[in-house]
Protein backbone atom coordinates (compact mmCIF):
# COMPACT_ATOMS: atom_id res chain seq x y z
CA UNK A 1 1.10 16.39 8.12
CA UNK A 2 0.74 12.55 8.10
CA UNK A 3 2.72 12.80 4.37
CA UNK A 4 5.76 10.90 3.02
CA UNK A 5 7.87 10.41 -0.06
CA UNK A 6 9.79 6.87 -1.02
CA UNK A 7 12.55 6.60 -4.00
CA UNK A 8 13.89 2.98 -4.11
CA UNK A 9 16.10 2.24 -6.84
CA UNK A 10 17.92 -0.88 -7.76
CA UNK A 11 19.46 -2.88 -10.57
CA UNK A 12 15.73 -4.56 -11.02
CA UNK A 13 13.38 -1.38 -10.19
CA UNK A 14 13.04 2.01 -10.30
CA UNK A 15 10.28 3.04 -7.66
CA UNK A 16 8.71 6.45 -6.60
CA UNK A 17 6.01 6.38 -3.87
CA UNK A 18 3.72 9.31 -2.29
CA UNK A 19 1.42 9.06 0.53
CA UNK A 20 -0.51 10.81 2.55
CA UNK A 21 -2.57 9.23 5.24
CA UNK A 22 -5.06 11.69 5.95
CA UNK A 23 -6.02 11.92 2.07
CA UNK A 24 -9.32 11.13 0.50
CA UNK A 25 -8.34 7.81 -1.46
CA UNK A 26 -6.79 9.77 -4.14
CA UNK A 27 -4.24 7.84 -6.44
CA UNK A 28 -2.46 8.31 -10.09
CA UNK A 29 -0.31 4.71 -10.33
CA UNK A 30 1.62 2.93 -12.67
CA UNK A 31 3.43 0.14 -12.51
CA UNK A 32 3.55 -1.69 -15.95
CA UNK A 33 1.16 -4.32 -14.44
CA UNK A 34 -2.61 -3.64 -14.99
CA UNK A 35 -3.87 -6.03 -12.33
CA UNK A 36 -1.59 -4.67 -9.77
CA UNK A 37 -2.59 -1.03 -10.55
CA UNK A 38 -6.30 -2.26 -10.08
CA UNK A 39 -5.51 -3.76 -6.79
CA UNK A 40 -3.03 -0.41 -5.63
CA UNK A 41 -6.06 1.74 -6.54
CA UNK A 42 -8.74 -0.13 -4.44
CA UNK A 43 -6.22 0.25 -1.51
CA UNK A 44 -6.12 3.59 -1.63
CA UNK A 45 -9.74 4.27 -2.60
CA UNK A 46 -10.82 2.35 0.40
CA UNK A 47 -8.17 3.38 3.18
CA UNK A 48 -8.32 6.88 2.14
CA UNK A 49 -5.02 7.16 1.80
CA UNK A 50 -3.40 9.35 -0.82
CA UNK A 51 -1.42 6.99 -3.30
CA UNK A 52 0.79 8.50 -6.23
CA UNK A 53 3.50 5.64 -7.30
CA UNK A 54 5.56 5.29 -10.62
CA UNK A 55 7.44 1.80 -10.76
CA UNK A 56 9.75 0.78 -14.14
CA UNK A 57 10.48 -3.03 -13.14
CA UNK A 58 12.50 -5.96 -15.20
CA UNK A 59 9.22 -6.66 -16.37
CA UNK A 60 10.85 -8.46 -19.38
CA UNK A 61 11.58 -10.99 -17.15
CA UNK A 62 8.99 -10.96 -14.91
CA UNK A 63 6.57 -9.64 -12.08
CA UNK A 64 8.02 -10.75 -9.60
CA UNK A 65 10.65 -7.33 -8.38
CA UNK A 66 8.10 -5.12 -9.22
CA UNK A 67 5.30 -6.28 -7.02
CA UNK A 68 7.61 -7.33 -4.22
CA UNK A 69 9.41 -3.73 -4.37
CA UNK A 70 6.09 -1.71 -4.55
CA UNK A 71 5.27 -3.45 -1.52
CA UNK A 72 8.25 -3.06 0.21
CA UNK A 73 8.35 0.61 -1.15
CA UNK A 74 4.49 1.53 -0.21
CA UNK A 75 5.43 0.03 3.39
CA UNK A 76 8.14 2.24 4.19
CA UNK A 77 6.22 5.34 2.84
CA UNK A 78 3.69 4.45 5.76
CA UNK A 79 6.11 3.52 8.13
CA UNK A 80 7.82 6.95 7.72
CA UNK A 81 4.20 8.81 7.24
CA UNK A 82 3.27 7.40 10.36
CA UNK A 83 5.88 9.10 12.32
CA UNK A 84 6.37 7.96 16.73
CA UNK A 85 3.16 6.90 15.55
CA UNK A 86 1.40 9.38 18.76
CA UNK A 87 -2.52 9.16 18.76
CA UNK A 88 -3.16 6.11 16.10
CA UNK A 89 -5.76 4.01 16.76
CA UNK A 90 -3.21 1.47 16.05
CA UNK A 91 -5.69 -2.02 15.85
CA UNK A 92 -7.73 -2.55 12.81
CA UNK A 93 -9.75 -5.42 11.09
CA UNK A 94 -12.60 -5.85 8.38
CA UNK A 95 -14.69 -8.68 6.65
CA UNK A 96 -15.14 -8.02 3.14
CA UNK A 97 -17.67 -9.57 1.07
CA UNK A 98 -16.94 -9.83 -2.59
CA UNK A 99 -20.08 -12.07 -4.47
CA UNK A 100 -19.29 -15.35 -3.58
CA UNK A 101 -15.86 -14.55 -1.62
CA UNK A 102 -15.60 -13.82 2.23
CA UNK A 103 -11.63 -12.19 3.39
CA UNK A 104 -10.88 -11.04 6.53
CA UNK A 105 -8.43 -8.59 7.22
CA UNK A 106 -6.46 -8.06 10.94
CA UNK A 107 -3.51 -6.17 11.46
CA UNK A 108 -1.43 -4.04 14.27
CA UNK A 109 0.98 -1.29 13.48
CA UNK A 110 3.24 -2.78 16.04
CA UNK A 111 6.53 -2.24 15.19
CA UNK A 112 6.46 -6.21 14.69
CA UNK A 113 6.58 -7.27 11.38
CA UNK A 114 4.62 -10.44 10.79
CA UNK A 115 2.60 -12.52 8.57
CA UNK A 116 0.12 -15.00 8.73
CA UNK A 117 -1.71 -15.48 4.92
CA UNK A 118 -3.97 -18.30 4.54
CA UNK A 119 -5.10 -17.60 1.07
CA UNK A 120 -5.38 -20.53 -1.79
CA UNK A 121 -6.22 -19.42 -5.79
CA UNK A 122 -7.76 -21.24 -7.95
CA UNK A 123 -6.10 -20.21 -11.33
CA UNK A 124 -2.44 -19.25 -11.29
CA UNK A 125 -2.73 -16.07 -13.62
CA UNK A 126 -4.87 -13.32 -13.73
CA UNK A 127 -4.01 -10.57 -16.11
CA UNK A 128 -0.34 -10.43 -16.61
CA UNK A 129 0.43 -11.24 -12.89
CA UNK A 130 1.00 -15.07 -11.18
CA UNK A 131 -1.40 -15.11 -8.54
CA UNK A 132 1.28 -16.76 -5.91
CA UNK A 133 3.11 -12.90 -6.17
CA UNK A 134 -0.09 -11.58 -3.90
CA UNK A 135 1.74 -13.32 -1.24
CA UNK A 136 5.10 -11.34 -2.03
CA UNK A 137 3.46 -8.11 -2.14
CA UNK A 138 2.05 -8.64 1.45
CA UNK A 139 4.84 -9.89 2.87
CA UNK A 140 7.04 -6.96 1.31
CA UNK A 141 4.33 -4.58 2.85
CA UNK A 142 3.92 -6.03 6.17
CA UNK A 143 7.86 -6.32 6.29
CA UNK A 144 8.95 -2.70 5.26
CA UNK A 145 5.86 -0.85 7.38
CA UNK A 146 6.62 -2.90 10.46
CA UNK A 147 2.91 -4.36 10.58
CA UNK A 148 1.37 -7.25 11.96
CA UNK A 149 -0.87 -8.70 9.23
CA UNK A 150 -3.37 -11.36 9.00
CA UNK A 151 -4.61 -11.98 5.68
CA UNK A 152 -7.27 -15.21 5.75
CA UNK A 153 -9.83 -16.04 2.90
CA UNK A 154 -12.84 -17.69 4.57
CA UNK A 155 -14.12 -19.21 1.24
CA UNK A 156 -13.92 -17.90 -2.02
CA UNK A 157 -13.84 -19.61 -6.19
CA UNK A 158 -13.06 -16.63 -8.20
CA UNK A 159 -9.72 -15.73 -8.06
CA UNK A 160 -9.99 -12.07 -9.47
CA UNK A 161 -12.36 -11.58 -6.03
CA UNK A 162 -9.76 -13.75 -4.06
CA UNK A 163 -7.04 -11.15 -4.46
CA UNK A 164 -9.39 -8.05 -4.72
CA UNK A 165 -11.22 -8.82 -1.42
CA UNK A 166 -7.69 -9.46 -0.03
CA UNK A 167 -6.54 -5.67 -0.89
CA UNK A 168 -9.95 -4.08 -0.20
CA UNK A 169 -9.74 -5.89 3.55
CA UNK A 170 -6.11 -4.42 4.17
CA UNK A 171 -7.24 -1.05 3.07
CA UNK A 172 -10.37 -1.18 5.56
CA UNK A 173 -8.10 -2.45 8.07
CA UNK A 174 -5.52 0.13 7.89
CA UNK A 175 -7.97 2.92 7.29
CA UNK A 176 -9.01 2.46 11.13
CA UNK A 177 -5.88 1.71 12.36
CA UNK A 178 -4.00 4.84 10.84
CA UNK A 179 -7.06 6.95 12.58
CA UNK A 180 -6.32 9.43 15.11
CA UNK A 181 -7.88 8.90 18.48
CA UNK A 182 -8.93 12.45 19.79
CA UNK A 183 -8.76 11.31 23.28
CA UNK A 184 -5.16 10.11 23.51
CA UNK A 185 -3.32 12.22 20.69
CA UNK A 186 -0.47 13.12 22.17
CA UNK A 187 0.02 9.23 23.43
CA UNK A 188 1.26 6.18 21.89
CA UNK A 189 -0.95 3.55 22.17
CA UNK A 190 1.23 0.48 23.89
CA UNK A 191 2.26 0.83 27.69
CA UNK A 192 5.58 0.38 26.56
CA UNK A 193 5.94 3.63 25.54
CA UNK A 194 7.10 3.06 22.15
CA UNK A 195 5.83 1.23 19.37
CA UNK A 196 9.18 0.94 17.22
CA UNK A 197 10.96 -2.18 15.95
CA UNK A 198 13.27 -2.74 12.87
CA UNK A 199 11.47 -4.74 9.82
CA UNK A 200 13.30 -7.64 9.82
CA UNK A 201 12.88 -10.95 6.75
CA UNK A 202 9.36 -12.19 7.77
CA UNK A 203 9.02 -15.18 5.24
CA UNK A 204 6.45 -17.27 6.07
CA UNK A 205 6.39 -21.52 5.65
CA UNK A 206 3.97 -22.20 3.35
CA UNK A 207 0.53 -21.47 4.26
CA UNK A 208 1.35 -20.30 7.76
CA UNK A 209 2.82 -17.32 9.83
CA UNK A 210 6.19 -16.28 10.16
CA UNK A 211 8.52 -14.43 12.80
């Protein structure tokens, strides 16, 4: 059972996180932020994966530790769901269309951390939430479930379809890449053998990919 269960607690949040990768896109989450729930829900809806997360964050002072944490604590759920990570399909990618908005999504569960996110907003708020956290949260993700993860909006004006093609692309991406090959289950798919690695800080320069 592709299943895991997260509990990350700090001074700033209070996080627990419930996956299961070979769900039907079931979720129940809460985080205190409405437009971040929205965007958590379309990631599981569309990956299939099984979400159930509670998060109590500093919200009093801001967004910002509870959207970076979720990330980071949604990541390690899948890195730990994922297991030696035997029979995954491993590579996945999608284009996602959103009215006047074109994302596409590429990613490797590599064991490599790594981010490249060429995404630009065009209002800084939407909801309760400063747009420029999107970038935290997929950092935090691709960080904590050892991920290579490109994130690139091909055009786009609408902000609200910005970020919601953005999460809709990662959840299409992953859905294939989590997927079980039937040929080569009982293989991991790298000829090294192994596709480990230790998430390391993958902070990106502005606008560009980091290491």
């Amino acid at each position: 059972m592709r299943q895991a269960k997260i509990t990350r607690n700090t001074t700033e949040t209070q996080i627990e996180v419930e996956i299961d990768l070979d769900g039907s896109g079931t979720y129940d989450v809460s985080t205190g932020i409405g437009f971040l729930d929205h965007m958590l829900e379309q990631l599981s809806r569309h990956s299939l994966i099984d979400l159930r997360l509670r998060a109590k964050g500093d919200l009093h002072i801001d967004a910002h530790h509870t959207t970076e944490d979720s990330g980071i604590a949604i990541g390690e759920a899948v890195r730990k769901a994922l297991g030696d990570r035997k029979g995954i399909t491993r590579y996945g990618h999608a284009y996602v269309p959103m009215d006047e908005t074109l994302t596409r999504v590429a990613l490797d569960i590599s064991g490599r951390p790594y981010l490249v996110w060429k995404v630009e907003f065009t209002r800084e708020q939407l909801g309760t939430i400063d747009t420029e956290l999107f970038k935290e949260w997929f950092h935090a993700f691709a960080g904590a479930a050892g991920i290579t993860l490109h994130v690139e909006t091909l055009y786009g004006a609408n902000s609200h379809h910005i970020v919601e093609s953005c999460f809709k692309g990662l959840a299409r991406a992953l859905r294939t890449a989590v997927m079980l090959d039937e040929r080569k289950l009982d293989a991991v798919p790298s000829t090294k053998g192994t596709l480990g690695g230790v998430a390391v800080d993958v902070a990106p320069p502005s606008g560009g990919a980091a290491v």
